[in-house]
Protein backbone atom coordinates (compact mmCIF):
# COMPACT_ATOMS: atom_id res chain seq x y z
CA UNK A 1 -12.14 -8.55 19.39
CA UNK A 2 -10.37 -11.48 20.92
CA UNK A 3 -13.80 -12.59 22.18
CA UNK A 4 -15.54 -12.64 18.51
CA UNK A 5 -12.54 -14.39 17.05
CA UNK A 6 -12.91 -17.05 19.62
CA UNK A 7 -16.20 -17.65 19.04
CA UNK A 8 -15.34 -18.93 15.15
CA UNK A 9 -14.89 -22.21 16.35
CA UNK A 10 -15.75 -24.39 19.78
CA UNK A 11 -12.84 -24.77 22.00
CA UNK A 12 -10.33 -21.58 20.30
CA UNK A 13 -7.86 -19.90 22.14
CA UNK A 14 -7.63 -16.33 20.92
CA UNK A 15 -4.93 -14.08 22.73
CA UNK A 16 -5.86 -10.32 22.95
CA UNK A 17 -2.41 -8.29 23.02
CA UNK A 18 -2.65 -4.78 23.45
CA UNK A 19 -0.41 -1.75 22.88
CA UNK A 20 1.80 -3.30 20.34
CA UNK A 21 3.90 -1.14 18.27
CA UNK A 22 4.61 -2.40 14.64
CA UNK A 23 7.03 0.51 14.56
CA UNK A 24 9.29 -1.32 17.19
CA UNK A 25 10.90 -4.48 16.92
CA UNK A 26 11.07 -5.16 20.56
CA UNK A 27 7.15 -5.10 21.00
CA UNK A 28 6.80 -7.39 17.88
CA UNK A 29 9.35 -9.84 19.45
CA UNK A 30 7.46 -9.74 22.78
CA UNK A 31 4.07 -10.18 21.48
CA UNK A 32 5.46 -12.93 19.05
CA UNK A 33 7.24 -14.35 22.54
CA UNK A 34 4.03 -14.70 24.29
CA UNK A 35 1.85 -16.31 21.06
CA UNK A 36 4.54 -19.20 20.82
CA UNK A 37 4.64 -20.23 24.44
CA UNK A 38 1.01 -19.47 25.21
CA UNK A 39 -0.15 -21.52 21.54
CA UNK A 40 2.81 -23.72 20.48
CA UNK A 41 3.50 -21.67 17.46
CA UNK A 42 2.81 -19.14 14.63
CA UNK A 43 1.97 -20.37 11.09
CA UNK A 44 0.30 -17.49 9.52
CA UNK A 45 1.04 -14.01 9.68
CA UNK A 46 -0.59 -10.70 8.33
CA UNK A 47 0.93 -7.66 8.10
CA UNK A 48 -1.54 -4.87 8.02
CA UNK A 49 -0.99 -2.08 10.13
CA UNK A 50 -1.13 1.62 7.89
CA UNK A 51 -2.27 4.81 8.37
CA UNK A 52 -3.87 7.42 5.99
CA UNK A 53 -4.77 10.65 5.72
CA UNK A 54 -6.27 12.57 2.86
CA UNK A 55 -3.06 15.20 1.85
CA UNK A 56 -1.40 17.15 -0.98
CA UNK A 57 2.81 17.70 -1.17
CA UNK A 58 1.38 21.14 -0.29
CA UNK A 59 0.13 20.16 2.93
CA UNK A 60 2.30 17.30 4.07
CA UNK A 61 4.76 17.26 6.45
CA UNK A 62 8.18 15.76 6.47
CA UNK A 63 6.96 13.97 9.88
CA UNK A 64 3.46 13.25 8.50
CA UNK A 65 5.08 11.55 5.84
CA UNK A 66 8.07 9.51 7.88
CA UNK A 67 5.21 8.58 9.88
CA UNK A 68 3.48 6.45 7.56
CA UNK A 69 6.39 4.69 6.01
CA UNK A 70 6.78 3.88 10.22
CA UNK A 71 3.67 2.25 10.53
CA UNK A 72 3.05 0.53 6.64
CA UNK A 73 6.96 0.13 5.37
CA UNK A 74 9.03 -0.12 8.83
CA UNK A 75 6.03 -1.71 10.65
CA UNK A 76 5.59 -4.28 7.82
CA UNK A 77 9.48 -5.39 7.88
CA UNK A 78 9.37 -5.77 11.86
CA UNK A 79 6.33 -7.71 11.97
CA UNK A 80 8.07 -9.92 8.90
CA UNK A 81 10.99 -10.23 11.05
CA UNK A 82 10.00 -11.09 13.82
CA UNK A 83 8.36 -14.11 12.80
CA UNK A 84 10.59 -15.46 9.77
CA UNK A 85 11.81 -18.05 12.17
CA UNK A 86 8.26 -19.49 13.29
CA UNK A 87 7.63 -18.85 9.56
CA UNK A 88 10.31 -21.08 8.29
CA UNK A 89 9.35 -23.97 10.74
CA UNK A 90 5.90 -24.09 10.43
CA UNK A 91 6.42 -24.29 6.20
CA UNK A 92 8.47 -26.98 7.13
CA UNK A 93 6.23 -29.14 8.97
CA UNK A 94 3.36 -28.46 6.94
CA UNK A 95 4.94 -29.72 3.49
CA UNK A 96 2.47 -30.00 -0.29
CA UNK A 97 3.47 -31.77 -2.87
CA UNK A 98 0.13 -29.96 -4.49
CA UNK A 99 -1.19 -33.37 -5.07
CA UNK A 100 -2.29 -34.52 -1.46
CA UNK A 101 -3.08 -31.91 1.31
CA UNK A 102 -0.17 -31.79 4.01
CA UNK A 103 -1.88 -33.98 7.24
CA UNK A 104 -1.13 -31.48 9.40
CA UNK A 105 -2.82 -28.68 7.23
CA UNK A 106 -1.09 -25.52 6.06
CA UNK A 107 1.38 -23.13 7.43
CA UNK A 108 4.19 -20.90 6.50
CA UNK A 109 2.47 -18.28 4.91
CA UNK A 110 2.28 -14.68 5.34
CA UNK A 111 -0.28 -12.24 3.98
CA UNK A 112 0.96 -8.03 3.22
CA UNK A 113 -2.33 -6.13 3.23
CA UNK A 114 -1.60 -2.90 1.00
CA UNK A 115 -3.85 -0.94 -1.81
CA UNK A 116 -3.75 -0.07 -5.17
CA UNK A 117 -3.10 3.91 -5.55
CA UNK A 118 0.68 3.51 -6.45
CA UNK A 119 -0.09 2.03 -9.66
CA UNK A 120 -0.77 5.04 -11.44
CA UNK A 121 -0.22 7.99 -8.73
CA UNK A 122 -3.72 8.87 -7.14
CA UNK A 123 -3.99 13.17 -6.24
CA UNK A 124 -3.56 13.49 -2.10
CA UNK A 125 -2.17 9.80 -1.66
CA UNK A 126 1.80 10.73 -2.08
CA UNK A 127 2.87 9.29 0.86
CA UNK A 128 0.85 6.22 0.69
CA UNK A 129 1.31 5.42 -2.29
CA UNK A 130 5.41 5.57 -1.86
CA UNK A 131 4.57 3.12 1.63
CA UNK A 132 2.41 0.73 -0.02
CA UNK A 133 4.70 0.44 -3.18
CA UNK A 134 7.59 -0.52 -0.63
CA UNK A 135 4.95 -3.26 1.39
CA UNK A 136 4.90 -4.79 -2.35
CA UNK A 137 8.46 -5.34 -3.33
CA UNK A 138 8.80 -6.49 0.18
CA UNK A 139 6.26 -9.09 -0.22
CA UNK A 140 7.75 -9.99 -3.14
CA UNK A 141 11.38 -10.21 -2.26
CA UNK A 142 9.94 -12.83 0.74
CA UNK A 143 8.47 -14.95 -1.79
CA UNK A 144 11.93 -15.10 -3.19
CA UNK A 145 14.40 -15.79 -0.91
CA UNK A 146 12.20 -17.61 1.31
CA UNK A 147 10.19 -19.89 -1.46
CA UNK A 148 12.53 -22.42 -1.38
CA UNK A 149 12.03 -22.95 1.70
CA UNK A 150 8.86 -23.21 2.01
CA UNK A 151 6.75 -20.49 2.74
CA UNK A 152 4.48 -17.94 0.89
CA UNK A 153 4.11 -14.68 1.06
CA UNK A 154 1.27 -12.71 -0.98
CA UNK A 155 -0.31 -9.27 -1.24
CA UNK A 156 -4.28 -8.35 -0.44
CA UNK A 157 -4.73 -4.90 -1.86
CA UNK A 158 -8.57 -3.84 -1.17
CA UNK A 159 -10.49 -1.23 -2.54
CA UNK A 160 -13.15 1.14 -1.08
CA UNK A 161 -14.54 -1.52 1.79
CA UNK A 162 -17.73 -0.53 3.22
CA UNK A 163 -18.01 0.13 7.30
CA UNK A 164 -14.20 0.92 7.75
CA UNK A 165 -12.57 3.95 9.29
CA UNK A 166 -10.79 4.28 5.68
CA UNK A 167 -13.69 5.34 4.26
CA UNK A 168 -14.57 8.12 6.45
CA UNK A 169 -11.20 9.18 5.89
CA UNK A 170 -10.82 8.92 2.24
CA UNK A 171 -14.11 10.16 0.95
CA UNK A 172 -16.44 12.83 1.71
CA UNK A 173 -19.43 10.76 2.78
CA UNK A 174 -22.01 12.67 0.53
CA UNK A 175 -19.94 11.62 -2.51
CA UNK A 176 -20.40 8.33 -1.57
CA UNK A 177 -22.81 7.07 -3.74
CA UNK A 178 -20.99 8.18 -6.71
CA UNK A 179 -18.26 6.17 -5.76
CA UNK A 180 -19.87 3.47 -5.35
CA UNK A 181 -21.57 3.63 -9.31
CA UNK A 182 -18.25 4.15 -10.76
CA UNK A 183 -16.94 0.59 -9.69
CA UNK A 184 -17.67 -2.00 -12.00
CA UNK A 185 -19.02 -3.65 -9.80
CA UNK A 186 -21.44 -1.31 -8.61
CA UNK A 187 -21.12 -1.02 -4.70
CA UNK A 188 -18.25 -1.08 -2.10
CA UNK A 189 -16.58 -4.71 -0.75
CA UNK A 190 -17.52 -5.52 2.28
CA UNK A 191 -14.76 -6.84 5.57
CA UNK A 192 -15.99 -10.41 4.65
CA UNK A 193 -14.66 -10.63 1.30
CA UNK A 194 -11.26 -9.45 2.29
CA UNK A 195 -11.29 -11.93 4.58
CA UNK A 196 -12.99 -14.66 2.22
CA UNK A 197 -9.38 -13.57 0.42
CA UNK A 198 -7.26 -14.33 3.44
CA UNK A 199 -9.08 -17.56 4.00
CA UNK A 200 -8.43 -18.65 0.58
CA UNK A 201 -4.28 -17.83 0.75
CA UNK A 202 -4.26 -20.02 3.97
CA UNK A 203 -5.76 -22.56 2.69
CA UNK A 204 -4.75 -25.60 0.46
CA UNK A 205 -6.25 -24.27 -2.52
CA UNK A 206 -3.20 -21.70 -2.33
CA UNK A 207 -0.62 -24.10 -2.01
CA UNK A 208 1.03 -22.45 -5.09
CA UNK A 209 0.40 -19.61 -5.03
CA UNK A 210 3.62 -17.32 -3.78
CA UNK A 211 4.50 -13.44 -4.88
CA UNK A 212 1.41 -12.56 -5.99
CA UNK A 213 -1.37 -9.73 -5.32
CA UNK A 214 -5.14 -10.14 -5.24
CA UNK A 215 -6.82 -7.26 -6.52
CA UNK A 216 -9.92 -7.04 -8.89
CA UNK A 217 -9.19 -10.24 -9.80
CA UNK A 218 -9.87 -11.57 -6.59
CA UNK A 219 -13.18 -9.75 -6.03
CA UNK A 220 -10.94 -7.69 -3.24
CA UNK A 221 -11.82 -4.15 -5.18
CA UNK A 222 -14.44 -4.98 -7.51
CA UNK A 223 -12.28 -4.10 -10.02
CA UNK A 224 -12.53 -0.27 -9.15
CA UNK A 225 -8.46 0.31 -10.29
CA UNK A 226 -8.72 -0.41 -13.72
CA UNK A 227 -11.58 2.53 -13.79
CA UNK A 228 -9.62 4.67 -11.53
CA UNK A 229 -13.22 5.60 -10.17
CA UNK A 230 -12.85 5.67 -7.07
CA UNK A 231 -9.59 6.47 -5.80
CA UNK A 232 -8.83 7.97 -2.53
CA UNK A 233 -10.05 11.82 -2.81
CA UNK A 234 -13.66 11.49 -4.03
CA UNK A 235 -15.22 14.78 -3.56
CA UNK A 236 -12.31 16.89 -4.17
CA UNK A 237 -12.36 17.50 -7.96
CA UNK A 238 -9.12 17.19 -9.88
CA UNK A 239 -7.38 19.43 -10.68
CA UNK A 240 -9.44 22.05 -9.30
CA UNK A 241 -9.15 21.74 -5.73
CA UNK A 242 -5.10 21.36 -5.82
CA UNK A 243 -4.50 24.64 -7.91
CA UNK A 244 -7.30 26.10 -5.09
CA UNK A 245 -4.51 25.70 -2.32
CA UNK A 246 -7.57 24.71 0.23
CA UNK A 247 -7.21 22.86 3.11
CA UNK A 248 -7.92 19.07 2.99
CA UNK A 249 -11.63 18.98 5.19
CA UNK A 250 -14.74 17.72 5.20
CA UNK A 251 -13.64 13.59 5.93
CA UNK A 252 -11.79 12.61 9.19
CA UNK A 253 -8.27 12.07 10.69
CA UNK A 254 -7.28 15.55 8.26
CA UNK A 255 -3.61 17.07 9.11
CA UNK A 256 -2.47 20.75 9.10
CA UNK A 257 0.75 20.98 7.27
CA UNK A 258 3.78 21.83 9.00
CA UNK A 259 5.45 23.03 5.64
């Protein structure tokens, strides 16, 4: 991956750093270590790492659950802390005064990547939905204390994005066309316009813009949670298949509870 980054623009340095683990605060610190000596600094940052399953309370584990407010909740505060102080300096030197770009182009800003499920309560998404609210306030709380001095910090939530393992682990894959007709905007995003969105919050257009989330309104879902059409689940009809007391099959990366 390192390779294809690199080959965005003549003359990159891209650093490929395996085996990290957002879960520990020591491998974030190294890997942040090795990016400031090897490149000079860090002035954006995106927080991404989760991990899903498709699951009722029925069938999830205490451990299944811990483990992904590890990865999304724990691994999102350790990858924020860990580079608040590169953060902080790099919002410094690259100052707007939203009239002239900064000379020495943007910086400071950090990007959460979370979802959309937890604003209503989605059927088999319990434990995500509980991370992914926490990766919000978080986000928020960073715009707050750390707006004044300088640096943003803003939410992408996407929706059902075409070509990702998500999908083959949050849909059954023949109930994928009806998915896909139930968004307003009749298909599944694509990778490029989430990162169209990241582009555009590390760029100048987003000098001011601090605590907030891109969903539908950013094209990022294609507006899919204000239908609640196509939530995480499709092919297991509600509320028929949780009063069935079946087991979760039929996508990938499924769990056996340990209930």
């Amino acid at each position: 991956m390192a390779k294809d980054i690199a080959t965005a623009r003549q003359g990159a340095k891209v650093l490929g750093i395996g085996a990290v683990d957002v879960r520990s605060i020591e491998s974030l610190q190294s890997a942040v270590s090795r990016c400031i000596n090897e490149l000079g600094g860090i002035d954006f940052v995106i927080a991404g790492a989760a991990g899903n399953f498709l699951a009722p309370i029925t069938q999830l584990s205490s451990n299944a659950f811990k483990s992904v407010m590890d990865i999304d909740v724990l691994g999102s505060y350790n990858t924020l802390k860990a580079t608040l102080p590169s953060l902080v300096k790099s919002a410094g030197t690259n100052k707007s005064d939203g009239r002239t770009a900064s000379p020495s182009g943007t910086g400071g800003r950090i990007i959460f990547v979370s979802a959309t499920m937890h604003y209503t309560g989605v059927p088999l998404q319990a434990h995500v939905g509980v991370a992914k609210a926490g990766v919000d306030v978080l986000s928020h709380t960073v715009a707050i204390e750390f707006g004044p001095r300088g640096v943003t910090s803003n939410v992408i939530s996407p929706g059902p994005i075409s070509g990702t393992e998500g999908m083959q682990r949050l849909a059954k894959q023949e109930n994928a066309g009806a998915s896909r007709s139930s968004i307003p905007l009749g298909r599944w995003g694509t990778v490029k316009e989430i990162a169209d969105a990241t582009v555009y919050l590390f760029s100048d257009a987003a000098n001011y813009v601090n605590g907030q989330t891109l969903v539908g309104s950013a094209t990022v879902d294609g507006g899919a949670w204000r239908t609640h059409s196509s939530n995480p689940g499709a092919g297991f009809k509600y509320p028929d298949f949780l009063l069935s007391d079946e087991i979760v099959s039929g996508v990938k990366g499924t769990k056996k509870s340990k209930l």
